[in-house]
Protein backbone atom coordinates (compact mmCIF):
# COMPACT_ATOMS: atom_id res chain seq x y z
CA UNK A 1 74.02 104.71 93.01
CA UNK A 2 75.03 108.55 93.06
CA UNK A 3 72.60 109.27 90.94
CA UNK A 4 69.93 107.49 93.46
CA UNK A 5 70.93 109.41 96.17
CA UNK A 6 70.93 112.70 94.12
CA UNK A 7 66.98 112.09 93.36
CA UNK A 8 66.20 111.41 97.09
CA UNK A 9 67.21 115.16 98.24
CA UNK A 10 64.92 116.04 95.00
CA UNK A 11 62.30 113.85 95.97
CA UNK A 12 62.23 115.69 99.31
CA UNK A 13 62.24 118.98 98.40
CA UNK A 14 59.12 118.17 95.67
CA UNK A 15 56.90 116.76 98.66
CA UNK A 16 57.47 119.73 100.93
CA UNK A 17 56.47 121.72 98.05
CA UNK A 18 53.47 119.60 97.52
CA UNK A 19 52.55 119.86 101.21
CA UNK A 20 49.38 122.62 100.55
CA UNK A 21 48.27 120.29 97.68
CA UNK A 22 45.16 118.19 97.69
CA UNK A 23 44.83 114.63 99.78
CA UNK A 24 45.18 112.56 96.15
CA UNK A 25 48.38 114.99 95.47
CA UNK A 26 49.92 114.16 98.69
CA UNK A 27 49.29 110.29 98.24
CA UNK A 28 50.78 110.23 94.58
CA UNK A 29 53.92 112.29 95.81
CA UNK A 30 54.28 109.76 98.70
CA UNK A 31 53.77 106.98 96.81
CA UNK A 32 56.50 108.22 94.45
CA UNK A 33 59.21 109.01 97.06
CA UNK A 34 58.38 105.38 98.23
CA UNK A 35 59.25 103.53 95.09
CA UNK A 36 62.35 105.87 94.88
CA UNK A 37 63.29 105.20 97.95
CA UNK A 38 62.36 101.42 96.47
CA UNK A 39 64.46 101.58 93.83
CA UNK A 40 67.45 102.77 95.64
CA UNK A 41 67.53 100.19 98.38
CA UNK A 42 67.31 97.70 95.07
CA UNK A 43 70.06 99.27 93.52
CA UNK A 44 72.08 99.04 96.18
CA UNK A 45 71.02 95.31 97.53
CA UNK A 46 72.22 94.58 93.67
CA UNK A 47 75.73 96.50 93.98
CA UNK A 48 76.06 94.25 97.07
CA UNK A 49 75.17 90.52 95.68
CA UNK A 50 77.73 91.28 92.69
CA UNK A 51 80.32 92.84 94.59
CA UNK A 52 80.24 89.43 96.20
CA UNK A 53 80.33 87.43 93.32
CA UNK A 54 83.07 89.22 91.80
CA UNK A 55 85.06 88.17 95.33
CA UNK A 56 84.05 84.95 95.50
CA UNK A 57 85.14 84.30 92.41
CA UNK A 58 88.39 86.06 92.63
CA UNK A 59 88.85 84.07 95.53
CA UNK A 60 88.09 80.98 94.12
CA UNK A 61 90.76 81.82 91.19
CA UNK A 62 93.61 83.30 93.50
CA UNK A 63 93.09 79.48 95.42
CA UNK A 64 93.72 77.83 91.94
CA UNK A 65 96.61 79.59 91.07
CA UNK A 66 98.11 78.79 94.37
CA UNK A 67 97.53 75.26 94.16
CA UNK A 68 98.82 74.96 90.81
CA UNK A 69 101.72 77.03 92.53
CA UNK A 70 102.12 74.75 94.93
CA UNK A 71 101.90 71.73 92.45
CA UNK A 72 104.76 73.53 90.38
CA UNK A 73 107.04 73.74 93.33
CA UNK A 74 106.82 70.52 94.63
CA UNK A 75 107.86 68.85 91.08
CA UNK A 76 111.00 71.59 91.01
CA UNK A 77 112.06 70.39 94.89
CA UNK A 78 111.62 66.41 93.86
CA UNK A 79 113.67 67.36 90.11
CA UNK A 80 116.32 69.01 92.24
CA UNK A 81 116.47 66.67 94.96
CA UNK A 82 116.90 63.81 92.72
CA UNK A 83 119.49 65.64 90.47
CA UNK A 84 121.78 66.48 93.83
CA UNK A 85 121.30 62.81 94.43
CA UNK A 86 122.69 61.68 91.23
CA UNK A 87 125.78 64.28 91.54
CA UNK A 88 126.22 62.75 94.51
CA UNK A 89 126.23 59.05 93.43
CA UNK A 90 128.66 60.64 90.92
CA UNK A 91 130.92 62.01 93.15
CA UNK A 92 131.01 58.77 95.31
CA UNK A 93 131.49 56.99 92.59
């Protein structure tokens, strides 16, 4: 993307050099700094939809490991709540 935003400046500076050319020169030089311009706004619409992705995802893998978390600790809290309750029994016993 920096190097998109370095050809825009360029882009400029080549049409207001162009300015005295002919009609056709003018048009082509136009036409140019429109598809860079073009091209940029792609670029950057692109950066965008996978920036997104990439969080999406992440999110959708940070929720996984949390549930499996979650999972985890409930079987640990059940194991140790039926162990006390044995040493208990024990004890009364």
């Amino acid at each position: 993307m920096t190097k998109s935003l370095a050809i825009v400046p360029l882009t400029v500076l080549v049409a207001l050099g162009l300015c005295a050319c002919t009609p056709k020169a003018q048009n082509e030089v136009s036409e140019a700094a429109n598809a860079v311009a073009a091209d940029a706004n792609a670029t950057a619409a692109q950066a965008v939809d996978d920036t997104d992705a990439a969080l999406g995802a992440a999110e959708s893998r940070i929720d996984n490991a949390g549930a499996v978390l979650g999972d985890k600790a409930d079987r640990i809290t059940d194991k140790t709540g039926a162990a006390l309750k044995d040493v208990g029994n024990e004890i009364e016993d």
